[in-house]
Every structure is written in C-alpha cells, then in structure tokens.
PDB file of N, CA and C in Angstrom:
ATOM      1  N   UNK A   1      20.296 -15.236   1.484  1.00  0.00           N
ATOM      2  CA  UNK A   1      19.069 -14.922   2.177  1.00  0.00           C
ATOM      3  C   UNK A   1      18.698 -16.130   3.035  1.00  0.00           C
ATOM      4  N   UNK A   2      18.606 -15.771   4.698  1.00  0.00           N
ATOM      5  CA  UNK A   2      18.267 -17.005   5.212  1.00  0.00           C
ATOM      6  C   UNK A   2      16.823 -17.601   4.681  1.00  0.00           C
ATOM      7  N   UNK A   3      16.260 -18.701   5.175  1.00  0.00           N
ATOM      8  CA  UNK A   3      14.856 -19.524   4.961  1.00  0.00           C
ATOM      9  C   UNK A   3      13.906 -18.444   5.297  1.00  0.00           C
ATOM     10  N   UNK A   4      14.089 -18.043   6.547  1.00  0.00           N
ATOM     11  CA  UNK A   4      12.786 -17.355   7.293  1.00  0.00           C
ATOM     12  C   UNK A   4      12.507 -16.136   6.686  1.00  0.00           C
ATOM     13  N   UNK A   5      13.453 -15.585   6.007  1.00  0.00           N
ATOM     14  CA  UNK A   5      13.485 -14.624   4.890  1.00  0.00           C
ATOM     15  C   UNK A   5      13.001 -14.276   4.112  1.00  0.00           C
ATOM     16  N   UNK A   6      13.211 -15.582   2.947  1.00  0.00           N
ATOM     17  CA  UNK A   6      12.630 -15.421   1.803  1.00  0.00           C
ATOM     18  C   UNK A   6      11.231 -16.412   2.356  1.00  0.00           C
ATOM     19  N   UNK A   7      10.747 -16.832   3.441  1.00  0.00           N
ATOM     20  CA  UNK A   7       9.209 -17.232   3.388  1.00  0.00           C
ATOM     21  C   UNK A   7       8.452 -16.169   4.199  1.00  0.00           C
ATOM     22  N   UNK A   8       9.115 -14.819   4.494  1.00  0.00           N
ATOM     23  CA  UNK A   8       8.456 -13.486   4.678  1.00  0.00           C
ATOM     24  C   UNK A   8       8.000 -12.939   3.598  1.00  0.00           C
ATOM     25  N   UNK A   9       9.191 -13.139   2.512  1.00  0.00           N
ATOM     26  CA  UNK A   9       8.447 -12.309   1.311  1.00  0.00           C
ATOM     27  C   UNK A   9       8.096 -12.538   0.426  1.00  0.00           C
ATOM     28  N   UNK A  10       7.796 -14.511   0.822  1.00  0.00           N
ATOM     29  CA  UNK A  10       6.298 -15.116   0.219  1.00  0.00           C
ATOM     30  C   UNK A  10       5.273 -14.511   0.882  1.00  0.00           C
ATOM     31  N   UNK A  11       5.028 -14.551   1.752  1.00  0.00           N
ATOM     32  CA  UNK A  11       3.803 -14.080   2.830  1.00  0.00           C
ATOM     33  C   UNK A  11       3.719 -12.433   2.276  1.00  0.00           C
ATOM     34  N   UNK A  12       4.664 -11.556   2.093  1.00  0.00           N
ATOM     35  CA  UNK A  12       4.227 -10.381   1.667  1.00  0.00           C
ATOM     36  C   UNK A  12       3.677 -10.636   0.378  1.00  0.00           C
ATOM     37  N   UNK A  13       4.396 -11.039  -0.386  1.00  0.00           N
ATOM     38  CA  UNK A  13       3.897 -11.687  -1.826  1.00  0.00           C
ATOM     39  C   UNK A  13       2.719 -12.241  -1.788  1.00  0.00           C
ATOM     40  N   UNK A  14       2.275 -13.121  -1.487  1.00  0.00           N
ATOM     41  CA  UNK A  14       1.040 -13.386  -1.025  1.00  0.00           C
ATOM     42  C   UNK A  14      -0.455 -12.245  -1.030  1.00  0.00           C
ATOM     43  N   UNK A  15       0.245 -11.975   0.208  1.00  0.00           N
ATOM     44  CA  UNK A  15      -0.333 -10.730   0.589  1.00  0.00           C
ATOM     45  C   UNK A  15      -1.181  -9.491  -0.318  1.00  0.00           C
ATOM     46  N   UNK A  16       0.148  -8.752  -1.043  1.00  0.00           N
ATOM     47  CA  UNK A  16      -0.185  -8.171  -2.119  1.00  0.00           C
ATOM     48  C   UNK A  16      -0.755  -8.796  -3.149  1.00  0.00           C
ATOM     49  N   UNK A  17      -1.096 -10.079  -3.626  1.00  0.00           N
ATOM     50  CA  UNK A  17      -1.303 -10.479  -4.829  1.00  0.00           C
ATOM     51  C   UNK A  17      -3.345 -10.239  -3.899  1.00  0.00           C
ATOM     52  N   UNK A  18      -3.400 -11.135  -2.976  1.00  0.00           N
ATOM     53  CA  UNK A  18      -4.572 -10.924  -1.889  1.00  0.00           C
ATOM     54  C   UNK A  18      -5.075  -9.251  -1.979  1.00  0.00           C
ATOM     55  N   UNK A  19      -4.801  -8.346  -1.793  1.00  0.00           N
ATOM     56  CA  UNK A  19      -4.862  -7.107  -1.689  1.00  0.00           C
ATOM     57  C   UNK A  19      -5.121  -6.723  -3.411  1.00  0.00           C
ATOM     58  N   UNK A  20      -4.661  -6.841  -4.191  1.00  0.00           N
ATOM     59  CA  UNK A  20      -4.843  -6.369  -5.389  1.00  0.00           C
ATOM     60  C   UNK A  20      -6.145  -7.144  -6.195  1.00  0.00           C
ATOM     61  N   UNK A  21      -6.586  -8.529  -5.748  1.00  0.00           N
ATOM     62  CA  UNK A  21      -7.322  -8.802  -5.782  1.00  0.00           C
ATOM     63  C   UNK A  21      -8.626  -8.598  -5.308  1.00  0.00           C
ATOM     64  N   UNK A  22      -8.578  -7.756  -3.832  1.00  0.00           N
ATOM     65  CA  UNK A  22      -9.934  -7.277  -3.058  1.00  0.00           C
ATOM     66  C   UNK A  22      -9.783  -5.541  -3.728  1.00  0.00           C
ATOM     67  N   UNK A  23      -8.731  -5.137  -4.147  1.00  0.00           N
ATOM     68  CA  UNK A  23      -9.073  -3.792  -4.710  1.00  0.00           C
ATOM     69  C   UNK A  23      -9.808  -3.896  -6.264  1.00  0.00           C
ATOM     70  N   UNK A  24      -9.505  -5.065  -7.081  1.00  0.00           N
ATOM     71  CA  UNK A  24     -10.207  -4.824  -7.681  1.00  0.00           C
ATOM     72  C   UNK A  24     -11.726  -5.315  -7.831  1.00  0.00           C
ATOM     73  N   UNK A  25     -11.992  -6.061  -6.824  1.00  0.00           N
ATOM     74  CA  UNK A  25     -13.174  -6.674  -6.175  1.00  0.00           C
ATOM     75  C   UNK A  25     -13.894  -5.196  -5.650  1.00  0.00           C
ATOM     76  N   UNK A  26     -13.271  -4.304  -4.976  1.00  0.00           N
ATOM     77  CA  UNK A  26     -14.057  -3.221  -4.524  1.00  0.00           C
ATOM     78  C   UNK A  26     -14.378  -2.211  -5.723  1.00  0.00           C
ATOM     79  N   UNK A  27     -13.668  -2.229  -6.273  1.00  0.00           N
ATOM     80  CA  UNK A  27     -13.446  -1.617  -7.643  1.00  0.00           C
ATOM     81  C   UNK A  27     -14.772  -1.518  -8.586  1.00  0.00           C
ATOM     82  N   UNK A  28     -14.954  -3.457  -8.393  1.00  0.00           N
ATOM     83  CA  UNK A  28     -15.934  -3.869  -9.841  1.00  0.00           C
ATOM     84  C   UNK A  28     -17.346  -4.078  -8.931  1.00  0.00           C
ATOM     85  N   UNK A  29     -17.219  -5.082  -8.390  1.00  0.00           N
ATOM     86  CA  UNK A  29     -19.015  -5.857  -7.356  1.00  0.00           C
ATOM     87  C   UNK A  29     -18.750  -5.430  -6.201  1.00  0.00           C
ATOM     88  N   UNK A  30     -18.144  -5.080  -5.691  1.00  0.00           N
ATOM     89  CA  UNK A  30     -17.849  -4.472  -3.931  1.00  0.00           C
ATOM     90  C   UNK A  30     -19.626  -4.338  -3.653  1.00  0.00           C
ATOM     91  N   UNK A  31     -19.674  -4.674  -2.340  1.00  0.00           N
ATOM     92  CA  UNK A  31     -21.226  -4.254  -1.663  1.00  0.00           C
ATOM     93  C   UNK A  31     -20.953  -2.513  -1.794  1.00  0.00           C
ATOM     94  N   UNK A  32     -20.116  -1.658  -1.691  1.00  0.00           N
ATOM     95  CA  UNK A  32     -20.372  -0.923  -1.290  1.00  0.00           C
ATOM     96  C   UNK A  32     -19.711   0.230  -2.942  1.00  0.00           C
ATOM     97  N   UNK A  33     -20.705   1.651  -2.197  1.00  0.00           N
ATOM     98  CA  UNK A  33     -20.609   2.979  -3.152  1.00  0.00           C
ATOM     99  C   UNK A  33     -19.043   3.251  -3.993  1.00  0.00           C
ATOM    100  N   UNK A  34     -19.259   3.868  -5.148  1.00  0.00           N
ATOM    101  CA  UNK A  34     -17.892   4.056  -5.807  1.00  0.00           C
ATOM    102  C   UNK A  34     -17.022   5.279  -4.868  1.00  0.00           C
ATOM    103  N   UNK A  35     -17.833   6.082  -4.034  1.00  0.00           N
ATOM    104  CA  UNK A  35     -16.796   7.000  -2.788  1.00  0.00           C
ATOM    105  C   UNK A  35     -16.055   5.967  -1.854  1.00  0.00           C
ATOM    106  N   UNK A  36     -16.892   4.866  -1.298  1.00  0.00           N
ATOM    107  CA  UNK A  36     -15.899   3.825  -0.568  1.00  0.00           C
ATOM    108  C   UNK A  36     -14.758   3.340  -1.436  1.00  0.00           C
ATOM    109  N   UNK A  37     -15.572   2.825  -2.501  1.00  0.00           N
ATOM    110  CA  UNK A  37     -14.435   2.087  -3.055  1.00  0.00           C
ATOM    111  C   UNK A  37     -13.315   2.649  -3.463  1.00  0.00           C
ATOM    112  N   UNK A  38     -13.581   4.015  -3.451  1.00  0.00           N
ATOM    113  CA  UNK A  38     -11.798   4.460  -4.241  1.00  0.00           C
ATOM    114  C   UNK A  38     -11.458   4.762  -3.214  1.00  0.00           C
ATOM    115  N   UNK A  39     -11.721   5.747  -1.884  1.00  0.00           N
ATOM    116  CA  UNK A  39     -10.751   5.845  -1.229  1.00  0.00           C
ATOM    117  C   UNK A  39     -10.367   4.468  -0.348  1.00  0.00           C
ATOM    118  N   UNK A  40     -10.938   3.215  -0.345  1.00  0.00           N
ATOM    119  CA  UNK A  40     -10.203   1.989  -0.529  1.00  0.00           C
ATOM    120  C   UNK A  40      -9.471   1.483  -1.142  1.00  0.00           C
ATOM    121  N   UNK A  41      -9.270   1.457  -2.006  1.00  0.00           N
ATOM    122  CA  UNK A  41      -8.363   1.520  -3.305  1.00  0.00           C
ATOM    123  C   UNK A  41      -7.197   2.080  -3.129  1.00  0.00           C
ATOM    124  N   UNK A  42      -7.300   3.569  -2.734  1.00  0.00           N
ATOM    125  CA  UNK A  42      -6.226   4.365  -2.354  1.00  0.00           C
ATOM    126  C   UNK A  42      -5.300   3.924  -1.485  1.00  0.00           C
ATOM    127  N   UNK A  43      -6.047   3.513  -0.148  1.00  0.00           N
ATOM    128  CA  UNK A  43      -5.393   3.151   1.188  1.00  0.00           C
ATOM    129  C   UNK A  43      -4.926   2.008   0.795  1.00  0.00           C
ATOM    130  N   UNK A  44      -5.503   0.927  -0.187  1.00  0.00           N
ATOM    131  CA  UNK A  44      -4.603  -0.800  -0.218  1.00  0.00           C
ATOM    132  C   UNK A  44      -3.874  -0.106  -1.251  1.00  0.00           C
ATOM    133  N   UNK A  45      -3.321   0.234  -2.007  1.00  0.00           N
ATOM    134  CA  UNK A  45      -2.335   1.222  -2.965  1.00  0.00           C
ATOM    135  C   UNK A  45      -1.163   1.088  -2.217  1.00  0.00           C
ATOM    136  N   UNK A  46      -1.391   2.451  -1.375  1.00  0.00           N
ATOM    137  CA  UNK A  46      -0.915   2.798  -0.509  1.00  0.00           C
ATOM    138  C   UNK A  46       0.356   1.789   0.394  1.00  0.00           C
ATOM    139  N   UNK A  47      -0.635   0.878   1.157  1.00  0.00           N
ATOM    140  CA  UNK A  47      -0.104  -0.077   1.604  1.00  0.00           C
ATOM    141  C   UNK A  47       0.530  -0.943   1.335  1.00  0.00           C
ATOM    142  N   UNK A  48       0.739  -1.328   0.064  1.00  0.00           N
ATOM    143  CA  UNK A  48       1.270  -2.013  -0.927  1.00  0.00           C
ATOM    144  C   UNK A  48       2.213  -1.250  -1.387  1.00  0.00           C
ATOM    145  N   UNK A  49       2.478  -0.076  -2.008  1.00  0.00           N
ATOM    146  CA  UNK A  49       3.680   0.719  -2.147  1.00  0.00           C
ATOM    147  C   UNK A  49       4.334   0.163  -0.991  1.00  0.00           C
ATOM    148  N   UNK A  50       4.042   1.029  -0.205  1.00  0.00           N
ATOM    149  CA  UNK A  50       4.742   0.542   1.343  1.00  0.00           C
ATOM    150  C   UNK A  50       5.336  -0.834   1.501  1.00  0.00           C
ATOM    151  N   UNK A  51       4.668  -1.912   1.876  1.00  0.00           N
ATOM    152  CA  UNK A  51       5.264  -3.505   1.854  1.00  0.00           C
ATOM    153  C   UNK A  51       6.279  -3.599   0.664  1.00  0.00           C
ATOM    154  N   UNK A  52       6.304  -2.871  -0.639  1.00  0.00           N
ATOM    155  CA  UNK A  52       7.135  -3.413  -1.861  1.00  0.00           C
ATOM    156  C   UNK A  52       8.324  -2.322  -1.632  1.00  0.00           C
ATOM    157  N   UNK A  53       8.561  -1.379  -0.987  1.00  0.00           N
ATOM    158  CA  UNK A  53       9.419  -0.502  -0.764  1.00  0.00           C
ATOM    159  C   UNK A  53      10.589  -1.121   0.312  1.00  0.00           C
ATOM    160  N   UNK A  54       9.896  -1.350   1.224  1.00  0.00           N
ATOM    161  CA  UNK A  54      10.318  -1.817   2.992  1.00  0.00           C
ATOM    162  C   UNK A  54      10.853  -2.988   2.403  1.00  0.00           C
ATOM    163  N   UNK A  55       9.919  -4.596   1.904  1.00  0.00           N
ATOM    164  CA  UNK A  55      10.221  -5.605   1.735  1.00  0.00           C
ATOM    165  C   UNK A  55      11.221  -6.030   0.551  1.00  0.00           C
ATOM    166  N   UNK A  56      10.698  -5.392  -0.394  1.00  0.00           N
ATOM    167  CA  UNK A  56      11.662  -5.736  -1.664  1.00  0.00           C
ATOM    168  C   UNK A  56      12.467  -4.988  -2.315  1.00  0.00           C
ATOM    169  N   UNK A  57      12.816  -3.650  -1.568  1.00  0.00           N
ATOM    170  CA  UNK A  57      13.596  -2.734  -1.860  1.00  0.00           C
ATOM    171  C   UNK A  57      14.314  -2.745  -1.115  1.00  0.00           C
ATOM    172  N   UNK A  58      14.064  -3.280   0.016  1.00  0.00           N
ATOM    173  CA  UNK A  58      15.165  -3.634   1.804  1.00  0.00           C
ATOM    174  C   UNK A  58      15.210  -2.024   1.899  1.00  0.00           C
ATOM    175  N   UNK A  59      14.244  -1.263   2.098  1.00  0.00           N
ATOM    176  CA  UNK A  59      14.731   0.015   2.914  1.00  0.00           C
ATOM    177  C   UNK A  59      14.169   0.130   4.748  1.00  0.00           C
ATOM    178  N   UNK A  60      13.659  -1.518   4.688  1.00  0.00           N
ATOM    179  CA  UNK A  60      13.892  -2.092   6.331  1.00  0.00           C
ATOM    180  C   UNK A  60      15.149  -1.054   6.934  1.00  0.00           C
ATOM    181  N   UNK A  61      16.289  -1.837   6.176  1.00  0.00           N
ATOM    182  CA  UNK A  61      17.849  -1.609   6.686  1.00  0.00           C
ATOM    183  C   UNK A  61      18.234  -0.423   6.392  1.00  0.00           C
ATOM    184  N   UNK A  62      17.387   0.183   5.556  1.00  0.00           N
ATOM    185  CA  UNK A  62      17.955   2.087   5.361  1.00  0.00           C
ATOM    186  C   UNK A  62      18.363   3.004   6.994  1.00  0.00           C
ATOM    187  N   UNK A  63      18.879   3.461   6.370  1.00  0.00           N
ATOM    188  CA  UNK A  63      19.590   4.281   7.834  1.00  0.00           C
ATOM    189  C   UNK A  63      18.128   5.144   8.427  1.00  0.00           C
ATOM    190  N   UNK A  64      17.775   5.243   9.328  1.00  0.00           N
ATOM    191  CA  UNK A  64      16.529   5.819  10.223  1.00  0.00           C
ATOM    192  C   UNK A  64      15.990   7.301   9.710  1.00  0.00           C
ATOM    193  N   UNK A  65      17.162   7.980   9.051  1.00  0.00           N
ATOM    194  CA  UNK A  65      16.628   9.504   8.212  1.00  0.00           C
ATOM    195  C   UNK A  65      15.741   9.064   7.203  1.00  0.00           C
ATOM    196  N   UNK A  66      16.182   7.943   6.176  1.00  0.00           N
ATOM    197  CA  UNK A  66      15.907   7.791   4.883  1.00  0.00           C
ATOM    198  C   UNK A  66      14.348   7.330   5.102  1.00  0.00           C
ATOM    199  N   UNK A  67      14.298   6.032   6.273  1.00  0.00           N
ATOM    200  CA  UNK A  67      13.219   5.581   6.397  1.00  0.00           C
ATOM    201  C   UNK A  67      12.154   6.846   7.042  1.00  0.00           C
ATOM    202  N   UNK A  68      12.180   7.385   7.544  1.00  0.00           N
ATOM    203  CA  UNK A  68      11.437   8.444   7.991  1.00  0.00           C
ATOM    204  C   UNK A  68      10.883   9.713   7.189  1.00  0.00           C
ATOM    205  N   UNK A  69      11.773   9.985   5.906  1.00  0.00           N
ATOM    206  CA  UNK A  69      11.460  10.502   4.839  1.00  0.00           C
ATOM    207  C   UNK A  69      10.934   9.817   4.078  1.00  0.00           C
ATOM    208  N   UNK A  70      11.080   8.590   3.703  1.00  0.00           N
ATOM    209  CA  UNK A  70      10.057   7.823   2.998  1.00  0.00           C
ATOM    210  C   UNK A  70       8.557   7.230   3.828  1.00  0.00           C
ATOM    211  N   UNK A  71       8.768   7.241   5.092  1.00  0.00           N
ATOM    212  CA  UNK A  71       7.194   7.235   5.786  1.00  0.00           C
ATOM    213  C   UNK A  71       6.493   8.590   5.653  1.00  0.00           C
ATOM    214  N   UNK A  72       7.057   9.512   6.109  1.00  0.00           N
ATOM    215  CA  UNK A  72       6.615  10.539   5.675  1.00  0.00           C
ATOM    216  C   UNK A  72       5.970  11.154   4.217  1.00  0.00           C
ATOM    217  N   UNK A  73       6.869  11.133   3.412  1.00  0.00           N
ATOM    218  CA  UNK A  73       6.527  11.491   1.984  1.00  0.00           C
ATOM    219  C   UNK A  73       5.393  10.325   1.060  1.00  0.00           C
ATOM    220  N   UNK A  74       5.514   8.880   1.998  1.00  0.00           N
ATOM    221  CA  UNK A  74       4.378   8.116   1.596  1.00  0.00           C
ATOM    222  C   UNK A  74       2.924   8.017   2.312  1.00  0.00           C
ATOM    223  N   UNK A  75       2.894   8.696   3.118  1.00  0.00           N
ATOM    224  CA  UNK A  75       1.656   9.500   4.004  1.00  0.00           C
ATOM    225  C   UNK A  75       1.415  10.745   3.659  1.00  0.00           C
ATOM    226  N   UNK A  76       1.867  11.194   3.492  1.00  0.00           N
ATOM    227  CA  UNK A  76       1.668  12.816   2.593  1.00  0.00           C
ATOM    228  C   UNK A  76       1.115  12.277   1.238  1.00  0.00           C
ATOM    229  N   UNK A  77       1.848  12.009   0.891  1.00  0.00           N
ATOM    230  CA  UNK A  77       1.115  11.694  -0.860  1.00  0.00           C
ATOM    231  C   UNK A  77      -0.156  10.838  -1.113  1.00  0.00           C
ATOM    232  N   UNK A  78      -0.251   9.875   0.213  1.00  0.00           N
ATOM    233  CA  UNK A  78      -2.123   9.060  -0.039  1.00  0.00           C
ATOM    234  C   UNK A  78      -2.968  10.605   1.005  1.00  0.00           C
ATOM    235  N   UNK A  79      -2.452  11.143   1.383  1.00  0.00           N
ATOM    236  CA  UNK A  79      -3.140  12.030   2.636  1.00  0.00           C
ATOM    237  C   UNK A  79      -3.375  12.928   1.151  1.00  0.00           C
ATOM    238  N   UNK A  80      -2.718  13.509   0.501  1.00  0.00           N
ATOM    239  CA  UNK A  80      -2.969  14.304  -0.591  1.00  0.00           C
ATOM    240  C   UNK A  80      -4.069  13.847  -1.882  1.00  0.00           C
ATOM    241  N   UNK A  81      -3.351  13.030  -1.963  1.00  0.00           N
ATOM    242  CA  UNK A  81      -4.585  11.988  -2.805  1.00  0.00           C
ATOM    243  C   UNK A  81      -6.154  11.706  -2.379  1.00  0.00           C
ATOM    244  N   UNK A  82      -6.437  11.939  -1.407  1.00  0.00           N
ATOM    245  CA  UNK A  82      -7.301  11.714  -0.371  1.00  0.00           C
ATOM    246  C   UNK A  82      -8.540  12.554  -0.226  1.00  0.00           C
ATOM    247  N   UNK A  83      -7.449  14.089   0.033  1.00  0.00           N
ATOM    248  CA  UNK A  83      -8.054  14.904   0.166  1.00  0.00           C
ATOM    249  C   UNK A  83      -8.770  15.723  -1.284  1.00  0.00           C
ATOM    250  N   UNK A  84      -7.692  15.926  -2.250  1.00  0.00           N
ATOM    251  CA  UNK A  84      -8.122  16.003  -3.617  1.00  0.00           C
ATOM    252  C   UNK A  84      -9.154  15.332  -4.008  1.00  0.00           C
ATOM    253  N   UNK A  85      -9.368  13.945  -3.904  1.00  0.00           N
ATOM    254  CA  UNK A  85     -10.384  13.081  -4.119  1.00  0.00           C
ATOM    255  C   UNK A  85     -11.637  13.955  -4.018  1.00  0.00           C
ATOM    256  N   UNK A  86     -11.457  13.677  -1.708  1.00  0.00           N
ATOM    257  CA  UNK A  86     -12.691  14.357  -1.843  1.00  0.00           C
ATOM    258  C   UNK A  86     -13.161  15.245  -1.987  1.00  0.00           C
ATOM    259  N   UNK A  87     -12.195  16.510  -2.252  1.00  0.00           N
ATOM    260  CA  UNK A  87     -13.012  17.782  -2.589  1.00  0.00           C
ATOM    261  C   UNK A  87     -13.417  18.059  -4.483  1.00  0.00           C
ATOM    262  N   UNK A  88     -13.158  17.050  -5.061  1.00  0.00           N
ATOM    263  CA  UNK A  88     -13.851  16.930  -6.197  1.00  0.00           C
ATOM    264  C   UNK A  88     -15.067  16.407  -6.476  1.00  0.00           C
ATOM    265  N   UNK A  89     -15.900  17.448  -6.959  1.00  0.00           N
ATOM    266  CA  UNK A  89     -17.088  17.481  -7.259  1.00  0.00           C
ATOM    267  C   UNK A  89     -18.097  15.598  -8.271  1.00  0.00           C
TER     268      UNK A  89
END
C-alpha cells in the first residue's frame, strides 16, 4: 500500500470515528427534536456504510456493474428506512 494510501484511510478513519461521535451527540443532547435526530442518524449510518465499503472493502476498484449495484441497493435501503420511519406513527 503506497503512503498516500494508507493516510486516506486514516482520514476516512478519522472521519468515521468523528461521525459516530456527532451521531451519538444527536442521539443524546443534540439542540434538536428526536424526528431530526434519527433521520440524522440514518443518513451518517448510511454514509459510513458507504466510506467502509468503498474504502476498506476496496470496492473503489470493483468492476463499474458491481459498484453501481451497490450504490444503488445502498440508497434504496436508507431511502426505505426513511420512509418507514416516517410514516410511523
């Protein structure tokens, strides 16, 4: 693995550790309502699947079908999540 490499996926690393920390910040004292906060929650989830898939699964380099079924099927499933959410009472 060249240098510039593995200090990308410190910075993603980083990143996510940053992100899991403001989700559960929105989670617990967030300024804002428990409807913000989860479908915030959802979306940094989300995004984080994503970065740990791409970055540390290397499906960067997946052939262009695979990656496109996995953008897809990982937008469908927070879009589903989403919507379920909000139509519960």
């Amino acid at each position: 693995m060249p240098p510039s490499q593995g200090r990308a996926l410190h910075v993603v690393w980083l990143a996510l550790m940053l992100l899991t920390c403001a989700s559960a910040w929105l989670l617990t004292d967030g300024p804002f309502g428990p409807p913000v906060a989860t479908v915030g929650a959802f979306l940094i989830a989300a995004v984080k699947a994503r970065w740990v898939i791409l970055r540390f699964m290397e499906l960067r380099a997946a052939p262009i079908a695979v990656r496109v079924f996995f953008e897809g099927a990982a937008f469908t499933v927070t879009a589903l999540l989403l919507v379920v959410y909000s139509l519960t009472p």
